[in-house]
N, C-alpha and C. Protein backbone atom coordinates (compact mmCIF):
# COMPACT_ATOMS: atom_id res chain seq x y z
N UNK A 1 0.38 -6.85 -8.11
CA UNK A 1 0.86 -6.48 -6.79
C UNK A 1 2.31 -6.93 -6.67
N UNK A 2 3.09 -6.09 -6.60
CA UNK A 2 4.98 -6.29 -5.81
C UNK A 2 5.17 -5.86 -4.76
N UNK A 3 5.39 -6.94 -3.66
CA UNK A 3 5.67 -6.66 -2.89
C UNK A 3 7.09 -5.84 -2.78
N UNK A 4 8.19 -5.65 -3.43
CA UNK A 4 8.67 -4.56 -3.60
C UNK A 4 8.47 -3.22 -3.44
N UNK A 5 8.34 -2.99 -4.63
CA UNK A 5 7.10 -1.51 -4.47
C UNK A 5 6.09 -1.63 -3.54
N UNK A 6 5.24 -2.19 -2.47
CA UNK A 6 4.85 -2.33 -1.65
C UNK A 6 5.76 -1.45 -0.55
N UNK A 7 6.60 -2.57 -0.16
CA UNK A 7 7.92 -2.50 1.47
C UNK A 7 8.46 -1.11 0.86
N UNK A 8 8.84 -0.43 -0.38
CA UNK A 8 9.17 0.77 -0.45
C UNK A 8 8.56 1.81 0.15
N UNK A 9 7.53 1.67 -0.24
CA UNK A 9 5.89 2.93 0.15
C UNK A 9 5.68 2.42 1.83
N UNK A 10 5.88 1.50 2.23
CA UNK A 10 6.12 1.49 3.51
C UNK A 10 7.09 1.69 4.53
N UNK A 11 8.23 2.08 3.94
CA UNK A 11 9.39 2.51 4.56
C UNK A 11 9.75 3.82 4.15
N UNK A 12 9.16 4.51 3.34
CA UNK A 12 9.18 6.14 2.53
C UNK A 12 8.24 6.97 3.06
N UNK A 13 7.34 6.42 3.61
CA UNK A 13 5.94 7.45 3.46
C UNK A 13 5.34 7.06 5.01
N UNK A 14 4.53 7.97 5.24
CA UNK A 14 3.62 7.84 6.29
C UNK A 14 2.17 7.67 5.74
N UNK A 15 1.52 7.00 6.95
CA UNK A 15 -0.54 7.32 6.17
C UNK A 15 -0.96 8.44 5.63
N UNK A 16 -0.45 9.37 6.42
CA UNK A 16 -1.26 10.71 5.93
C UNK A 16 -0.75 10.86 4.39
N UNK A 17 0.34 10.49 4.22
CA UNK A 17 1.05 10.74 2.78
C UNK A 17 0.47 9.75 1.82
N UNK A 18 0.22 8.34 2.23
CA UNK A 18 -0.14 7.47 1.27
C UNK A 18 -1.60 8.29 0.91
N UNK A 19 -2.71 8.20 1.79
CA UNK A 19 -4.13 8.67 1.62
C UNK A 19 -4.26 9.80 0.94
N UNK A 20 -2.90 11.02 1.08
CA UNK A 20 -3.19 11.89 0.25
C UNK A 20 -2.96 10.66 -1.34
N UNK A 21 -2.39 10.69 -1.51
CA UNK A 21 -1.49 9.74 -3.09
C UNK A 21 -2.98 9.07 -3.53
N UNK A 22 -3.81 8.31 -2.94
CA UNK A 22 -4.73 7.67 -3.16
C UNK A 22 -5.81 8.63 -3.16
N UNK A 23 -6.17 9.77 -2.74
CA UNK A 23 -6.90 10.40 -3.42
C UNK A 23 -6.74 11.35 -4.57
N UNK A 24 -5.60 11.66 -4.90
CA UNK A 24 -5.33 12.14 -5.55
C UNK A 24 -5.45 11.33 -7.37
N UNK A 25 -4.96 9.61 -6.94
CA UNK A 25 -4.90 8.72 -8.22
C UNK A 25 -7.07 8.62 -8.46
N UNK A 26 -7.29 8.37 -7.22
CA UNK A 26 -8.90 8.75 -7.45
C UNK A 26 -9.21 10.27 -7.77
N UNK A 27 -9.09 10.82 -7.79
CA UNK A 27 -9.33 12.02 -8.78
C UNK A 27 -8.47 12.70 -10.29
N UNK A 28 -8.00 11.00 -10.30
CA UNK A 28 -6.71 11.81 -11.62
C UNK A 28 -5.92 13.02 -11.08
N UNK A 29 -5.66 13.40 -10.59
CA UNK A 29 -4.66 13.83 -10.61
C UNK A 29 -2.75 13.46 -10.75
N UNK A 30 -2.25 14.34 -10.57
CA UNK A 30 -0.44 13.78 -10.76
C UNK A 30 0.00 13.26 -9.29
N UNK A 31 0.59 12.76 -9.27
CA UNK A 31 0.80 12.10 -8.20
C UNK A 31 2.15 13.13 -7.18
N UNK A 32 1.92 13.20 -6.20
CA UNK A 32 3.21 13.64 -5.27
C UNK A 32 4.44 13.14 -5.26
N UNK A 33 4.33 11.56 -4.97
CA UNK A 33 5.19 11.19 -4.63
C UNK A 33 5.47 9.66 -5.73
N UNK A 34 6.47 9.32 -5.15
CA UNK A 34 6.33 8.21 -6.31
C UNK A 34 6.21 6.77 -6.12
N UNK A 35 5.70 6.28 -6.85
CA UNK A 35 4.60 4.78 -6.60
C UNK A 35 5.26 4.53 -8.08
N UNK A 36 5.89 2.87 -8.11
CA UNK A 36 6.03 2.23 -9.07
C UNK A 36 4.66 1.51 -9.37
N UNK A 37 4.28 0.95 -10.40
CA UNK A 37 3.24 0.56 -11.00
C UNK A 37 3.22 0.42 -12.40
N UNK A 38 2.84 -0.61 -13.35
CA UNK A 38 2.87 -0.53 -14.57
C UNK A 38 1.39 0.67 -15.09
N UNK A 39 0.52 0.91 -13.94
CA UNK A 39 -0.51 1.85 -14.98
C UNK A 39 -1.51 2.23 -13.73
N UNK A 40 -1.94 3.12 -13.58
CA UNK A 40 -2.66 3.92 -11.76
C UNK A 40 -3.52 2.24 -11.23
N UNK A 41 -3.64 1.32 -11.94
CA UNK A 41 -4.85 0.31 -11.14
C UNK A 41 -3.72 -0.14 -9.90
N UNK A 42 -2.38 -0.59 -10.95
CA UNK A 42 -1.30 -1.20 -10.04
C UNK A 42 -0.96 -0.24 -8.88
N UNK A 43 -1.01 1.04 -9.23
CA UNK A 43 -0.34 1.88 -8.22
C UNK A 43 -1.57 2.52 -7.04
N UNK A 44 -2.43 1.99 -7.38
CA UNK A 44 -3.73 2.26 -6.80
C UNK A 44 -3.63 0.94 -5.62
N UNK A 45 -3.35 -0.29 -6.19
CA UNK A 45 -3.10 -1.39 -5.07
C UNK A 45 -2.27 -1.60 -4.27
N UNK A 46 -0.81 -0.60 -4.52
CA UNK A 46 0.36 -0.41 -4.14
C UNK A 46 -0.08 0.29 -3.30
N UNK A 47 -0.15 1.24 -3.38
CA UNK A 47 -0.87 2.35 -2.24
C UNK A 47 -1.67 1.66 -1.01
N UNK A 48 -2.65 1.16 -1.27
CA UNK A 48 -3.66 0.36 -0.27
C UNK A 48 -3.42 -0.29 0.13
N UNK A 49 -2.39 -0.99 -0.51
CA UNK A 49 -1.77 -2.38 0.77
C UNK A 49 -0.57 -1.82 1.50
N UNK A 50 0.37 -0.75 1.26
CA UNK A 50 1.00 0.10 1.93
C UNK A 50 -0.23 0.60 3.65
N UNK A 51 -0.94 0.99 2.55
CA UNK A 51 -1.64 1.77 3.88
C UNK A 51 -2.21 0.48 4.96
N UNK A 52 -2.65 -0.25 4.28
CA UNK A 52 -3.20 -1.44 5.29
C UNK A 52 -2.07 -2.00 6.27
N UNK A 53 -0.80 -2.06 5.60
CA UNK A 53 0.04 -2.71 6.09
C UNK A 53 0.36 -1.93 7.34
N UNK A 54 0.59 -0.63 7.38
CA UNK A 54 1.25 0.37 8.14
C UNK A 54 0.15 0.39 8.76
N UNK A 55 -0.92 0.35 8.94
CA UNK A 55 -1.95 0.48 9.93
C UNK A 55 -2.19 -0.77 10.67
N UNK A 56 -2.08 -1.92 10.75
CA UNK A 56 -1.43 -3.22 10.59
C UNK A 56 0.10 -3.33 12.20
N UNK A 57 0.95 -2.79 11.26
CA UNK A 57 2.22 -2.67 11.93
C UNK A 57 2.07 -1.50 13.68
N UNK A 58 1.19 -0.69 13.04
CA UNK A 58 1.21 0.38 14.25
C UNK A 58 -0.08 -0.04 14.82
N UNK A 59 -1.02 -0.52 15.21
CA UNK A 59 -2.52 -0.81 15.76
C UNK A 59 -1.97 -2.10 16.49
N UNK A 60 -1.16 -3.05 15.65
CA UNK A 60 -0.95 -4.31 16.01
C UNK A 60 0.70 -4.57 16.34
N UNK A 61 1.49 -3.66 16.52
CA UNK A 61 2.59 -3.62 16.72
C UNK A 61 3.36 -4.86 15.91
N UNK A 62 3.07 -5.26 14.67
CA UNK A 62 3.56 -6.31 13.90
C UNK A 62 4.65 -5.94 13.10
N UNK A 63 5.49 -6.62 12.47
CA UNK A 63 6.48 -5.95 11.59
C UNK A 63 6.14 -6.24 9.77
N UNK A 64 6.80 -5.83 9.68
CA UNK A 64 6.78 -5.62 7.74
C UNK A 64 6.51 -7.00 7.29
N UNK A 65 7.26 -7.97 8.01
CA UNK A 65 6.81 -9.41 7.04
C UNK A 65 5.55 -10.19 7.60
N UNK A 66 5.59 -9.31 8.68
CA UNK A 66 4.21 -10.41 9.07
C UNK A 66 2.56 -9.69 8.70
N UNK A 67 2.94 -8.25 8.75
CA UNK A 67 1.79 -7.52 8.53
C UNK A 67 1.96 -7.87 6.58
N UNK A 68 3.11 -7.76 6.14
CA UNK A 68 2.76 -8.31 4.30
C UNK A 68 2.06 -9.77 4.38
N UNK A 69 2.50 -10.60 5.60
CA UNK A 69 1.69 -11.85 4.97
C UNK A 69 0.49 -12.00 5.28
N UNK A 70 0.09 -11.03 6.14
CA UNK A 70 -1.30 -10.93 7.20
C UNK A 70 -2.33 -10.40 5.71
N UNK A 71 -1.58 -9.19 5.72
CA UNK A 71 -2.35 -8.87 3.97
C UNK A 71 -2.56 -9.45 2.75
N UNK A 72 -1.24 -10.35 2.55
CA UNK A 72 -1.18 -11.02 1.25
C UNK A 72 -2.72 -12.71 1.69
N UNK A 73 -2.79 -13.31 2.51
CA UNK A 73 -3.49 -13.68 3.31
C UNK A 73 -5.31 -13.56 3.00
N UNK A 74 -5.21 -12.31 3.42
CA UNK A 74 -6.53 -11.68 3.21
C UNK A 74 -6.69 -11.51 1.58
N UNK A 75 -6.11 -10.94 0.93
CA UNK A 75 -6.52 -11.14 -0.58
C UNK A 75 -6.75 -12.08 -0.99
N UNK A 76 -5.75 -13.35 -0.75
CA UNK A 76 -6.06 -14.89 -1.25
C UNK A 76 -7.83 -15.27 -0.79
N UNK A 77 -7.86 -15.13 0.63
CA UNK A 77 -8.66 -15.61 1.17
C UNK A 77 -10.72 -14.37 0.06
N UNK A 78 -9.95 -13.24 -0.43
CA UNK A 78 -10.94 -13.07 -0.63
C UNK A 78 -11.15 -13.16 -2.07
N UNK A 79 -10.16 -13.61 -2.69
CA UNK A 79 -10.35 -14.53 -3.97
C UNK A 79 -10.65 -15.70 -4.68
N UNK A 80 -10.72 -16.33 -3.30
CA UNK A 80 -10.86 -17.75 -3.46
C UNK A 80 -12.27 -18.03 -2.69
C-alpha cells in the first residue's frame, strides 16, 4: 500500500470511476484508467482504499489526511 498512489486515485477519479477499475481488475480485464501498483493485488488495494477514503471524505465531510489515517487505522487495527 502507497499512500501516494493512493492521494493520486483520490484526487483523479471519482467512485463511480474507481468501482468501475475494481471490477474490471476482478474480472481481468485492462484497466481504464491508471493505477500504479507493482502487480493487480497492489492495484486492487490502491483502488479500495481510494474508494473508502472518498466515501469517508464525502459521508463524513473529512479531508484527505484524516480520512488516510482513519483508513490506515482500520487496517492496523484489523491486523493486529
Amino acid at each position: 500500500m502507497k499512500i501516494p498512489a493512493i492521494k493520486k486515485l483520490v484526487q483523479q477519479y471519482d467512485e463511480a470511476t474507481l468501482a468501475a477499475a475494481e471490477q474490471a481488475l476482478e474480472a481481468g480485464e485492462p484497466l481504464a484508467i491508471e493505477v500504479e501498483g507493482e502487480d493487480e493485488g497492489e492495484q486492487l488495494t490502491h483502488i479500495i482504499a481510494a474508494r473508502w477514503i472518498l466515501e469517508k471524505m464525502h459521508k463524513e465531510g473529512m479531508d484527505f489526511t484524516s480520512a488516510m489515517r482513519a483508513y490506515a487505522q482500520m487496517v492496523r487495527s484489523s491486523i493486529s
